[in-house]
N, C-alpha and C. Protein backbone atom coordinates (compact mmCIF):
# COMPACT_ATOMS: atom_id res chain seq x y z
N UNK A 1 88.28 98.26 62.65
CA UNK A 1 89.28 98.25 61.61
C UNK A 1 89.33 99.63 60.96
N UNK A 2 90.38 99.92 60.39
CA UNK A 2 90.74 101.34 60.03
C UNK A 2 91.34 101.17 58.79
N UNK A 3 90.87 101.71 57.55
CA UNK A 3 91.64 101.80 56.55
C UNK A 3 92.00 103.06 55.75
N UNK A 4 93.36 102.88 55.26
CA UNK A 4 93.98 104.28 54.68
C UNK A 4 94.03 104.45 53.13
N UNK A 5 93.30 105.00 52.58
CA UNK A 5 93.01 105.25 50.98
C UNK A 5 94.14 106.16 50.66
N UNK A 6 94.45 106.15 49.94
CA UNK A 6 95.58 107.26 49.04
C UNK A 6 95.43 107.30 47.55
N UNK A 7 95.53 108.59 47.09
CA UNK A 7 95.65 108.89 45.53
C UNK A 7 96.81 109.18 45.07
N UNK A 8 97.70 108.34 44.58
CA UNK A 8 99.26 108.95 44.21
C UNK A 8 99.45 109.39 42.94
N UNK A 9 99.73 110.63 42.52
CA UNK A 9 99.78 110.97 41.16
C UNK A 9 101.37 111.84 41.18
N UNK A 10 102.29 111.31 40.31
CA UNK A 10 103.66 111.76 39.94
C UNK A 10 104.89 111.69 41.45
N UNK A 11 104.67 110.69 42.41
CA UNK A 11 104.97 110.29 43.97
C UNK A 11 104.42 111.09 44.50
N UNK A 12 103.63 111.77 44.50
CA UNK A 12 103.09 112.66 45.85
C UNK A 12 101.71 112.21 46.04
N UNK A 13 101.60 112.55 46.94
CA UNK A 13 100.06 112.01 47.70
C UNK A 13 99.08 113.28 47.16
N UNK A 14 98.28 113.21 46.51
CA UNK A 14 97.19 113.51 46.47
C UNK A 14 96.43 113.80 46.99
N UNK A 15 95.59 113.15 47.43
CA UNK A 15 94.11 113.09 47.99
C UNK A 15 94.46 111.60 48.92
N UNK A 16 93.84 111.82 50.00
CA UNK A 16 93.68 110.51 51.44
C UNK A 16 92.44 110.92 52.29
N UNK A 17 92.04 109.44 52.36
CA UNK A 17 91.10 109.48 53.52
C UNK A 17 91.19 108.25 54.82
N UNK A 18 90.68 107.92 55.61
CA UNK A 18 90.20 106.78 56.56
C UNK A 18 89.35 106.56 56.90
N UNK A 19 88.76 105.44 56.25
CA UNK A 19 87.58 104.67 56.69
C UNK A 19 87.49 103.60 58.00
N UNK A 20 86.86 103.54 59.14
CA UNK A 20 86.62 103.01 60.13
C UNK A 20 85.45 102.05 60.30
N UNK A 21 85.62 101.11 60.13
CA UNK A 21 84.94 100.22 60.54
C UNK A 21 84.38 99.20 61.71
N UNK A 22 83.83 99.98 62.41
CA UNK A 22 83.47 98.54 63.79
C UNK A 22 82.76 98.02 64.16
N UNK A 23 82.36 97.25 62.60
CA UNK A 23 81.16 96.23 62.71
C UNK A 23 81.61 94.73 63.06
N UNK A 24 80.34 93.93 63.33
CA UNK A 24 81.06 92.50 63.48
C UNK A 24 81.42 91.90 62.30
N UNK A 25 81.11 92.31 61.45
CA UNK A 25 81.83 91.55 59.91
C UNK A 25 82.43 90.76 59.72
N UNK A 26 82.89 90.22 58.83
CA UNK A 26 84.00 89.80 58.50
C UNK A 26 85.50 90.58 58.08
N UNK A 27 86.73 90.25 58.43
CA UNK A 27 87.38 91.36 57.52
C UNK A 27 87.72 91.60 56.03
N UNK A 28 87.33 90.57 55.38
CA UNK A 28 86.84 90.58 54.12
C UNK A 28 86.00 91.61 53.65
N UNK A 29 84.85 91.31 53.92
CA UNK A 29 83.92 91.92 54.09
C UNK A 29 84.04 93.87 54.40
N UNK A 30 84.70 93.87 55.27
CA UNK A 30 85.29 95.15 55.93
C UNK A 30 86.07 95.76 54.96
N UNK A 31 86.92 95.07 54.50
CA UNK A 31 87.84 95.81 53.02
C UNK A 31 87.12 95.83 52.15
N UNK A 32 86.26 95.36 51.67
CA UNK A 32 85.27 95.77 50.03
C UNK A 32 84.43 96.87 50.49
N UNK A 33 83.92 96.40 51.80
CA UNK A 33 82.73 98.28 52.44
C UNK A 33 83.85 99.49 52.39
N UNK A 34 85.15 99.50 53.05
CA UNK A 34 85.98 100.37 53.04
C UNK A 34 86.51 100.77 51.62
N UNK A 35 86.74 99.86 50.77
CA UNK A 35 87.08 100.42 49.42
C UNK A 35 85.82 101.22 48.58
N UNK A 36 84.60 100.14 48.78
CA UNK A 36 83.27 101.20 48.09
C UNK A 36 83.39 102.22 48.63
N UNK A 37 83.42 103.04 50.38
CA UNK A 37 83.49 103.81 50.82
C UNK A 37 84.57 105.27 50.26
N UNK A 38 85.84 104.66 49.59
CA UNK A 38 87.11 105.32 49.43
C UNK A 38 86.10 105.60 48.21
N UNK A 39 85.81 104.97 47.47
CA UNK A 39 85.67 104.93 45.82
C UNK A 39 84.36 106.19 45.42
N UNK A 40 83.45 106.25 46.61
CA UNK A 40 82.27 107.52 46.53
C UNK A 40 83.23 108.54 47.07
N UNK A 41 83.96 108.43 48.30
CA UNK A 41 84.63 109.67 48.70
C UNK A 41 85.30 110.42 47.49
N UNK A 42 86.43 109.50 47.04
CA UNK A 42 87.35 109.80 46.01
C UNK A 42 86.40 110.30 44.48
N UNK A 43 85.14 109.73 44.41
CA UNK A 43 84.18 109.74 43.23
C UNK A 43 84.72 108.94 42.35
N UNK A 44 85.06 107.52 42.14
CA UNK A 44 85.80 106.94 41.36
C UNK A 44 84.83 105.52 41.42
N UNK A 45 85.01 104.87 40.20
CA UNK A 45 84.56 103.76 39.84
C UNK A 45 85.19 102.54 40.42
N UNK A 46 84.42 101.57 40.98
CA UNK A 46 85.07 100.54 42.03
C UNK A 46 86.36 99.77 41.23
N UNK A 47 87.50 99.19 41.66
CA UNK A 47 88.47 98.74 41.00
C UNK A 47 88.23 97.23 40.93
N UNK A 48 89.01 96.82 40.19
CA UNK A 48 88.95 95.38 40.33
C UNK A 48 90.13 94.69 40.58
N UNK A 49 89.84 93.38 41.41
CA UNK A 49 90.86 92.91 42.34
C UNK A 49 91.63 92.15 41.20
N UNK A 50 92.87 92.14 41.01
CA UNK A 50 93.59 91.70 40.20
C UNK A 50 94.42 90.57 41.38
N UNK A 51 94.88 89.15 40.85
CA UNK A 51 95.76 88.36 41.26
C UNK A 51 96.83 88.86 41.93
N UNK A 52 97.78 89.43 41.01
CA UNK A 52 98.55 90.24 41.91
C UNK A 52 98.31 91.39 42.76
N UNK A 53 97.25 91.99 42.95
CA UNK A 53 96.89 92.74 43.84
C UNK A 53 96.37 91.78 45.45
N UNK A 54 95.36 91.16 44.70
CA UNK A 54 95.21 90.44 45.71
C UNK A 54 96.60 89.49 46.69
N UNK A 55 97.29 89.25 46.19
CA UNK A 55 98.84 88.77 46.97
C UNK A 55 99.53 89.72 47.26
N UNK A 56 99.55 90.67 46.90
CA UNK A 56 100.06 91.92 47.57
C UNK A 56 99.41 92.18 49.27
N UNK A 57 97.69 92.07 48.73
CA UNK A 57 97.42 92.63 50.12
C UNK A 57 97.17 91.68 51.15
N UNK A 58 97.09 89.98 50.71
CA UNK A 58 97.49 89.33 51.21
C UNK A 58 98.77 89.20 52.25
N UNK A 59 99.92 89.04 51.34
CA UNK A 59 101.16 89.33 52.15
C UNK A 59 101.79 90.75 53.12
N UNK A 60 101.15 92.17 52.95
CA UNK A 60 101.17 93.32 53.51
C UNK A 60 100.26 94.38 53.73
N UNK A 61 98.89 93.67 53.73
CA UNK A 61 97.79 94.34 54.37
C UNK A 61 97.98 95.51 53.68
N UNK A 62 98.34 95.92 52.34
CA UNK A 62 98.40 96.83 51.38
C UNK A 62 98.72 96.46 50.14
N UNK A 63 97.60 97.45 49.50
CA UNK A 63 97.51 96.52 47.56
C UNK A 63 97.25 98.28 47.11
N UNK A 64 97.73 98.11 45.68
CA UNK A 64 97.86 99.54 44.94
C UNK A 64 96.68 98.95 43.45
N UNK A 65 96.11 100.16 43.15
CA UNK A 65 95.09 99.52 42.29
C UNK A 65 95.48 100.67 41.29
N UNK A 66 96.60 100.20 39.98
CA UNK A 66 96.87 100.81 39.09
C UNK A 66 95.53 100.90 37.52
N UNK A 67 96.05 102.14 36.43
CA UNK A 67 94.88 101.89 35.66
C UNK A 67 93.95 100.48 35.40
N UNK A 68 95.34 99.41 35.25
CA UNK A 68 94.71 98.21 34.32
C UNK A 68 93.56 97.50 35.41
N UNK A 69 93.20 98.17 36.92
CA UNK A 69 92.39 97.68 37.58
C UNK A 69 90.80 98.24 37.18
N UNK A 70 90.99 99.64 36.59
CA UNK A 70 89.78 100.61 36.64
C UNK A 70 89.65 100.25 35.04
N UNK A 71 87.87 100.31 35.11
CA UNK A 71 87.22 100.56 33.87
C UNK A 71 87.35 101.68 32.45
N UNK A 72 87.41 102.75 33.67
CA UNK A 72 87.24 104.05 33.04
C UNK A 72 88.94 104.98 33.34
N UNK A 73 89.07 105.61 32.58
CA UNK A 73 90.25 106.29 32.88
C UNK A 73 90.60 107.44 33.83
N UNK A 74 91.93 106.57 34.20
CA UNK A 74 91.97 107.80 35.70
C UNK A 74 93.09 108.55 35.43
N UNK A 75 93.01 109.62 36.55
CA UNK A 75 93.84 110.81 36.44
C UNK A 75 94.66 110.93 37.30
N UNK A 76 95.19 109.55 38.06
CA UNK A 76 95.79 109.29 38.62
C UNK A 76 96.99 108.26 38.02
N UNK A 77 98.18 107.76 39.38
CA UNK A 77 98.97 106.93 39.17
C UNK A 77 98.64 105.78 39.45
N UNK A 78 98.26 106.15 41.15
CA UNK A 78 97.38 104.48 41.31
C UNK A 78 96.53 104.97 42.48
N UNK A 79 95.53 104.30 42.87
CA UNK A 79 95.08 103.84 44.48
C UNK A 79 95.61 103.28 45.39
N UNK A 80 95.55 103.57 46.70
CA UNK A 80 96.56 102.46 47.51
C UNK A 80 95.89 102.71 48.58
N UNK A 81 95.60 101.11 49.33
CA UNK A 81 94.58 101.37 50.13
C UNK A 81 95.47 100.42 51.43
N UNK A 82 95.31 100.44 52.64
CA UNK A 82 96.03 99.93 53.55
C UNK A 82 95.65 99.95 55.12
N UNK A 83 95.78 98.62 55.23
CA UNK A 83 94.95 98.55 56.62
C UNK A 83 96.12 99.51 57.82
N UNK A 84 95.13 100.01 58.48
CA UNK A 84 96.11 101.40 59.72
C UNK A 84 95.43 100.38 60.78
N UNK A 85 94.70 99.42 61.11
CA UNK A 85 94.69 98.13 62.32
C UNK A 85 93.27 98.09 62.43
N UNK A 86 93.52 96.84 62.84
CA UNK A 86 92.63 95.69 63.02
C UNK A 86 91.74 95.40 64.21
């Protein structure tokens, strides 16, 4: 599994990475290792899964993790993290 992190601040992309995963896992599992992963890369505090985030990435294998997800304040617009396959 392959996932695509993005930092969007004012529409432009920021900062991106991809995390690869090809363990037997779960893919559950695989998206929370890949987001901790984004979250040390990026140096950012882990987000939290909000309802509507979570149905977002439910329905399009992509969820955006705006301030009201993070603890601490960011200097960003949002996170957006998105599976590149399975």
């Amino acid at each position: 599994m392959r996932i695509w992190g993005k930092i969007w601040k004012d529409n432009h992309l920021v900062r991106d990475a991809v995390i690869t995963d090809e363990s037997d896992d779960t893919r559950t599992h695989k998206i929370f290792h890949a987001l901790d992963e984004l979250c040390l890369t990026f140096d950012l505090g882990k987000p939290i899964w909000l309802d509507a985030t979570i149905r977002e990435f439910k329905r399009h294998s992509k969820a955006r993790f705006y301030q009201d997800s993070f603890i601490e304040e960011i200097e960003f617009d949002y996170l957006e993290i998105q599976v590149l396959e399975e």
